[in-house]
N, C-alpha and C. Protein backbone atom coordinates (compact mmCIF):
# COMPACT_ATOMS: atom_id res chain seq x y z
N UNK A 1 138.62 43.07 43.52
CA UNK A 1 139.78 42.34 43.06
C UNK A 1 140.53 41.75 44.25
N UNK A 2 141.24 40.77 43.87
CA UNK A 2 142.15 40.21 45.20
C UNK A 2 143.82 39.90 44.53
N UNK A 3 144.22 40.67 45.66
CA UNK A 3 145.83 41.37 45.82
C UNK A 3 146.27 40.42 46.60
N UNK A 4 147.89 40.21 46.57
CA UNK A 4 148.73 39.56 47.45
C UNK A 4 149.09 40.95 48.11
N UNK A 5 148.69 40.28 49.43
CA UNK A 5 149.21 41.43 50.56
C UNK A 5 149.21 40.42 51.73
N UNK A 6 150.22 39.44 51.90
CA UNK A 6 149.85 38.13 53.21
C UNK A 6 150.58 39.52 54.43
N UNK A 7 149.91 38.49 55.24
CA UNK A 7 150.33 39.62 56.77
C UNK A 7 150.98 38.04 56.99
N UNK A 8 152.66 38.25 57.50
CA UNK A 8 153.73 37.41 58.06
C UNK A 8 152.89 37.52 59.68
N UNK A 9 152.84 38.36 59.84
CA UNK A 9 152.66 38.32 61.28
C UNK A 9 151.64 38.10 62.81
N UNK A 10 150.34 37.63 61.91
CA UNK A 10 149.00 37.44 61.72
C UNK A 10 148.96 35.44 60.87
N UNK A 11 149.28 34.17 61.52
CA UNK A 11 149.12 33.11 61.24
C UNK A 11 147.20 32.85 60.63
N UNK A 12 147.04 33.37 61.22
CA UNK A 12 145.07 33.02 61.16
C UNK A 12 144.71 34.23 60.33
N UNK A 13 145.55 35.06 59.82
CA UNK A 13 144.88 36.37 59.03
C UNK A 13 144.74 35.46 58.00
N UNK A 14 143.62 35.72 56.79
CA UNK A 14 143.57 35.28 55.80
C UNK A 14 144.09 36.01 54.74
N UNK A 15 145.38 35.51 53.67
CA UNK A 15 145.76 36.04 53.12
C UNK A 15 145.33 36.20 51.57
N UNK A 16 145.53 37.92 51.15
CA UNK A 16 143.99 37.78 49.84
C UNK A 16 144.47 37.49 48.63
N UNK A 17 145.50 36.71 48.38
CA UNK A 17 146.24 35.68 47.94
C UNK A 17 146.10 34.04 48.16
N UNK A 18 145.07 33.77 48.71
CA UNK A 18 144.52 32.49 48.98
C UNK A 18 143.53 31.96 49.43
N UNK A 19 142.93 30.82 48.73
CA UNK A 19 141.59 30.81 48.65
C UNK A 19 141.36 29.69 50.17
N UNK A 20 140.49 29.65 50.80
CA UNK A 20 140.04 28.29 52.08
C UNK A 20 139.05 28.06 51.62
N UNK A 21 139.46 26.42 51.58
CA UNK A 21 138.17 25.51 50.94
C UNK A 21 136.73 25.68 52.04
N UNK A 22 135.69 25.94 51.70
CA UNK A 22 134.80 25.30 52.86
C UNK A 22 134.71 26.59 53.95
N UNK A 23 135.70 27.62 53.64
CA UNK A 23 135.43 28.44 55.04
C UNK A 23 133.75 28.73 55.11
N UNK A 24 133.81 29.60 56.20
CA UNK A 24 132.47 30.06 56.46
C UNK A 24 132.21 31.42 55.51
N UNK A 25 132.09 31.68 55.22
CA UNK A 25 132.08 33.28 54.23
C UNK A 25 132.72 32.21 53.15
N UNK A 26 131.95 32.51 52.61
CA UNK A 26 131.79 32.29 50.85
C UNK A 26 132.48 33.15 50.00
N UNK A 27 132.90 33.97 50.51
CA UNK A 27 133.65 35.27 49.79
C UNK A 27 135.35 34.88 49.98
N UNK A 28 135.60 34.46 50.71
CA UNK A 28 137.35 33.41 51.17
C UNK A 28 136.91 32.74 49.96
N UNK A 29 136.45 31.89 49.70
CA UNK A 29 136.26 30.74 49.44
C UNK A 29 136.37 30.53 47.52
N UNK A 30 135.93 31.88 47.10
CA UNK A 30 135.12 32.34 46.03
C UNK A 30 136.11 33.15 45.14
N UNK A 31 136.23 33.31 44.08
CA UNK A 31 136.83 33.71 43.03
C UNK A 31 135.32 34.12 42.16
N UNK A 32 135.10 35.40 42.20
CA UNK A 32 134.22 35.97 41.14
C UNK A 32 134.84 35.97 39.58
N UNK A 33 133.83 36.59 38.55
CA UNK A 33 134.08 36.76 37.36
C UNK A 33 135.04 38.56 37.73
N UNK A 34 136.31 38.43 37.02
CA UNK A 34 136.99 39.80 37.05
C UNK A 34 138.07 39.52 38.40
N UNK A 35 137.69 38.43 38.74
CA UNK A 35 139.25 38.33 40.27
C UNK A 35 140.05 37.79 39.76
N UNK A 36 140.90 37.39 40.46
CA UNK A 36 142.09 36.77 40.16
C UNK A 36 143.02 36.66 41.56
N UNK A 37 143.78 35.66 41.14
CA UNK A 37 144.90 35.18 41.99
C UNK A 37 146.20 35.40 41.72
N UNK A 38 147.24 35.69 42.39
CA UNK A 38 148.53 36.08 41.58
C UNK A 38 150.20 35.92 42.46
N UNK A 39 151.04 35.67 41.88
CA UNK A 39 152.03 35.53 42.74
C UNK A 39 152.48 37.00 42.79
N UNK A 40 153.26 37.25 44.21
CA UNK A 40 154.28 37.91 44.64
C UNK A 40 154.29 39.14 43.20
N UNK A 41 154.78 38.44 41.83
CA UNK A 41 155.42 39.52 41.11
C UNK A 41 155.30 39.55 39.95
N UNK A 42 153.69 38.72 40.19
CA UNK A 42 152.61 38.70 38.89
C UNK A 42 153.05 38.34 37.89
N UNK A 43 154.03 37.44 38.18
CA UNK A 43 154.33 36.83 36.67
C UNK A 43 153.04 35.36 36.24
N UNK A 44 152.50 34.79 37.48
CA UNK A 44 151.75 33.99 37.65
C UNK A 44 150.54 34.91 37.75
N UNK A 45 149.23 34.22 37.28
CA UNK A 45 148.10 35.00 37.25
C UNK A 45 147.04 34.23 37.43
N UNK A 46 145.90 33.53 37.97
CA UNK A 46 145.01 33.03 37.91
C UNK A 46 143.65 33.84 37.89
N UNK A 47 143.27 34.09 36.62
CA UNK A 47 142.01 34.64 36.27
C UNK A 47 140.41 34.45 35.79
N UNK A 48 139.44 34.28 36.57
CA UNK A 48 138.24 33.65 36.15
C UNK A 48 137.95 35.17 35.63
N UNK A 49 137.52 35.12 33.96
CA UNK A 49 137.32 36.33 33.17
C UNK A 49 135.86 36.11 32.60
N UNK A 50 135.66 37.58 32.46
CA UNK A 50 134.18 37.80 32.34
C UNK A 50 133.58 37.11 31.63
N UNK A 51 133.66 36.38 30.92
CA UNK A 51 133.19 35.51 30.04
C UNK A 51 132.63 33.72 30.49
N UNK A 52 133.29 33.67 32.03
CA UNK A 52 133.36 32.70 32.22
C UNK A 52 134.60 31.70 32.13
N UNK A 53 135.59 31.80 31.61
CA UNK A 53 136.49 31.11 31.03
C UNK A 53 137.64 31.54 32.25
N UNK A 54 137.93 30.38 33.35
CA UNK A 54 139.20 30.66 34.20
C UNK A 54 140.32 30.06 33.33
N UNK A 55 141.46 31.29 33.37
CA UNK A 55 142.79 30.92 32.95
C UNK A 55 143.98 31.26 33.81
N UNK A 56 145.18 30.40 33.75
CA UNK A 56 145.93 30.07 34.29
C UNK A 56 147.10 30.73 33.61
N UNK A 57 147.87 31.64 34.17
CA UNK A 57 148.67 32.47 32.96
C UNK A 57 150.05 32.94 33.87
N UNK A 58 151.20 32.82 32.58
CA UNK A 58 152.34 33.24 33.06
C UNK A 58 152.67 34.28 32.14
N UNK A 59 152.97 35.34 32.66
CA UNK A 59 153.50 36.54 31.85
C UNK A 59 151.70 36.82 30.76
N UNK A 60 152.23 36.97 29.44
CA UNK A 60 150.74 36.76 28.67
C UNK A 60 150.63 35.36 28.21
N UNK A 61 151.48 34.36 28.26
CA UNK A 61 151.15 32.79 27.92
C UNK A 61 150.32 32.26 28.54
N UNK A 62 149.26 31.59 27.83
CA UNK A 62 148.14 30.61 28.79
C UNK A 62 148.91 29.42 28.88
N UNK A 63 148.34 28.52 30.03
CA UNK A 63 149.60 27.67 30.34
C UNK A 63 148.41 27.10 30.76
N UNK A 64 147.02 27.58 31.15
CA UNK A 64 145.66 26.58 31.18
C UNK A 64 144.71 27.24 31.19
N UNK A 65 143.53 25.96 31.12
CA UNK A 65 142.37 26.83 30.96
C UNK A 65 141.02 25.92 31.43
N UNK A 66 139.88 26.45 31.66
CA UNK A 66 138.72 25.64 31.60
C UNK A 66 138.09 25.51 30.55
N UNK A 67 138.08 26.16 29.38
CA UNK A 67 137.50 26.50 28.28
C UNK A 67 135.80 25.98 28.21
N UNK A 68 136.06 26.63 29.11
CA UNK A 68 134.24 27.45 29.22
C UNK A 68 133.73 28.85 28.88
N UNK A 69 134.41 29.45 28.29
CA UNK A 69 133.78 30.73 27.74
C UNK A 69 133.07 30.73 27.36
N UNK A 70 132.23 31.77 27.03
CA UNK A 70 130.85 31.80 26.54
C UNK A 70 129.67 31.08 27.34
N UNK A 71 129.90 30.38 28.30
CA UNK A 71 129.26 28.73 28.73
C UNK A 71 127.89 29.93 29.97
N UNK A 72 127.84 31.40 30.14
CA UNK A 72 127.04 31.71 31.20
C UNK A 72 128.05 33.08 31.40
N UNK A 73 127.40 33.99 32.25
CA UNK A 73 128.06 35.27 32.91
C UNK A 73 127.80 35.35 34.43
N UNK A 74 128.67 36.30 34.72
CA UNK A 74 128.98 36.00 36.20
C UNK A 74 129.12 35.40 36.64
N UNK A 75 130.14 34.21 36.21
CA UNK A 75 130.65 33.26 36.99
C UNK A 75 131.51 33.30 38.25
N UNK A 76 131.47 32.02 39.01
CA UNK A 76 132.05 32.25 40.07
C UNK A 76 133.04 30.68 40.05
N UNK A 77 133.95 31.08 40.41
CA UNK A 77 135.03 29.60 41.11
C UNK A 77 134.77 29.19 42.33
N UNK A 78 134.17 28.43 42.61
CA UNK A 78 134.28 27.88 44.31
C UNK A 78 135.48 27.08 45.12
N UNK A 79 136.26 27.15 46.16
CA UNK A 79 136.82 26.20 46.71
C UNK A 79 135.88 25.57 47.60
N UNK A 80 135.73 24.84 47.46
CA UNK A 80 134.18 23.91 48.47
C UNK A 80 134.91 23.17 49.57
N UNK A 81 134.49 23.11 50.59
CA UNK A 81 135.18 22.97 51.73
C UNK A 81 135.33 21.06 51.52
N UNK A 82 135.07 20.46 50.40
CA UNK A 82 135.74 18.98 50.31
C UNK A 82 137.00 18.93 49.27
N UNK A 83 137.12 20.02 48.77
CA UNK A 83 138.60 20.37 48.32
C UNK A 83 138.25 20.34 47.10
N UNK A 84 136.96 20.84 46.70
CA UNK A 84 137.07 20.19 44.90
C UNK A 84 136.68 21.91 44.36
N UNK A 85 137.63 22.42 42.82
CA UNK A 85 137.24 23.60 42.91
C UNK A 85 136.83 23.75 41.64
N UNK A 86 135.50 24.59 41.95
CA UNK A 86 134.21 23.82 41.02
C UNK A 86 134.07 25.26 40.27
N UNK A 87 133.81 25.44 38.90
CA UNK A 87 133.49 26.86 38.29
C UNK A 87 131.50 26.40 38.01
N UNK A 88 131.15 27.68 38.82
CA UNK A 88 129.54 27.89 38.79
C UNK A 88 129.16 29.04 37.61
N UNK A 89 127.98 28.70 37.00
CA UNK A 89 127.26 29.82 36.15
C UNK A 89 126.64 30.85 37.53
N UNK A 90 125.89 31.73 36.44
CA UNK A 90 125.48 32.78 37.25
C UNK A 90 124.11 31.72 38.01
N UNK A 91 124.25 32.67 39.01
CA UNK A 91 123.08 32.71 40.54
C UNK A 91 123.38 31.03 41.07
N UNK A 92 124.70 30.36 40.27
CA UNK A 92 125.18 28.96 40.80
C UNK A 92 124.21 28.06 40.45
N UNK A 93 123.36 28.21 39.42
CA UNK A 93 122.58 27.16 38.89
C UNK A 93 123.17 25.88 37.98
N UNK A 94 124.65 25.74 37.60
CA UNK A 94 124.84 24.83 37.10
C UNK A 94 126.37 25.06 37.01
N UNK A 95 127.10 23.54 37.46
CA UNK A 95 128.27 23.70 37.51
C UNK A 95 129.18 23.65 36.16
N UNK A 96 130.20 24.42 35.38
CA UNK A 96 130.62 24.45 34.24
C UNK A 96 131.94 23.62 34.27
N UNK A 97 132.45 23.62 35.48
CA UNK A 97 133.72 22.78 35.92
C UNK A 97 134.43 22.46 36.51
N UNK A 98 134.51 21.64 37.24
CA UNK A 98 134.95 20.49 38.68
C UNK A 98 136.81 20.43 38.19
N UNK A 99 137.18 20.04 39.27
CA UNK A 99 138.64 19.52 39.39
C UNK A 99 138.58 18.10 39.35
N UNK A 100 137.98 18.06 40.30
CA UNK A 100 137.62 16.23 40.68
C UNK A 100 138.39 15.91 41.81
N UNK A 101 138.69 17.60 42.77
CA UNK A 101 139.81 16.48 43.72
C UNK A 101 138.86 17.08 45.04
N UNK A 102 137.80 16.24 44.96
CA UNK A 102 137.23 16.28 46.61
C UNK A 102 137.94 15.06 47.13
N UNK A 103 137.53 15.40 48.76
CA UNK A 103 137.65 14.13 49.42
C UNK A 103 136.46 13.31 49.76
N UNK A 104 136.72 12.04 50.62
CA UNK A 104 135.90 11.31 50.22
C UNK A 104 134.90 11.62 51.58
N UNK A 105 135.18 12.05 52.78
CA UNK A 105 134.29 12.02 53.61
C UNK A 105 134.17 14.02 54.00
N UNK A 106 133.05 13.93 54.58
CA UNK A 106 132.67 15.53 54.90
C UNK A 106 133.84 16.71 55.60
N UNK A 107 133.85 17.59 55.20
CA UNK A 107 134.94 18.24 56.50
C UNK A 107 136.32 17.55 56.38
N UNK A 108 136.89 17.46 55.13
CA UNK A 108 138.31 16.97 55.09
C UNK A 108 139.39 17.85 55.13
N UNK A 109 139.06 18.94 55.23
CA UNK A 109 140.08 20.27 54.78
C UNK A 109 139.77 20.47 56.01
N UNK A 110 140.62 20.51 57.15
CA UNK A 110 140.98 21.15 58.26
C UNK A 110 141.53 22.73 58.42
N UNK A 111 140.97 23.21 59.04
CA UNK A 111 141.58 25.16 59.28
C UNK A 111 141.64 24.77 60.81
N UNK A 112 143.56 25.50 60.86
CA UNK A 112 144.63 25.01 62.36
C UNK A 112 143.82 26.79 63.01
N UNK A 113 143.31 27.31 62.48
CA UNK A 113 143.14 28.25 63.15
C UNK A 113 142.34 28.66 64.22
């Protein structure tokens, strides 16, 4: 699972509260089936759930969704290092759902670190 725990004091620590497009480790990068993302005091929730289906949730209100459930298991969310964040079926054989916000040339997401 991934927890907000940012280290203030550590600029280049990666915080497990946030995803880097493109890093090297695929595991930064990656949102499994059962993770999630969350603010400070979890009233915000970002959950790719076992089913496949990432939702976007405040308190218990869905507020979004990919509505891909059912669509494959073990899915994974990618942040892809051209900024586009793509939901994969299992073993990443077929993409279930894009953002659409890459950029246009290679290596656009810069890491100051």
């Amino acid at each position: 699972m991934i927890y907000s725990f940012p280290n203030p004091y550590k600029i280049c620590n990666f915080f497990k509260s946030t995803l880097l497009s493109g890093y090297k480790s695929l595991f930064i990068a990656t949102l499994h089936a059962g993770e999630f993302l969350t603010h400070l005091y979890k009233a915000y929730v970002f959950l790719v759930q076992q089913d496949c289906n990432a939702v976007y949730y405040y308190k218990n209100i869905v507020l979004w969704n990919t509505k891909t459930y059912g669509m494959s298991f073990d899915c994974k969310f990618r942040l892809q290092e051209d900024g586009n964040f793509v939901l994969y079926s299992a073993f990443d054989l077929k993409p279930l759902y894009a953002t659409k916000t890459y950029c246009k040339k290679f290596k656009c997401v810069n890491h100051q670190c």
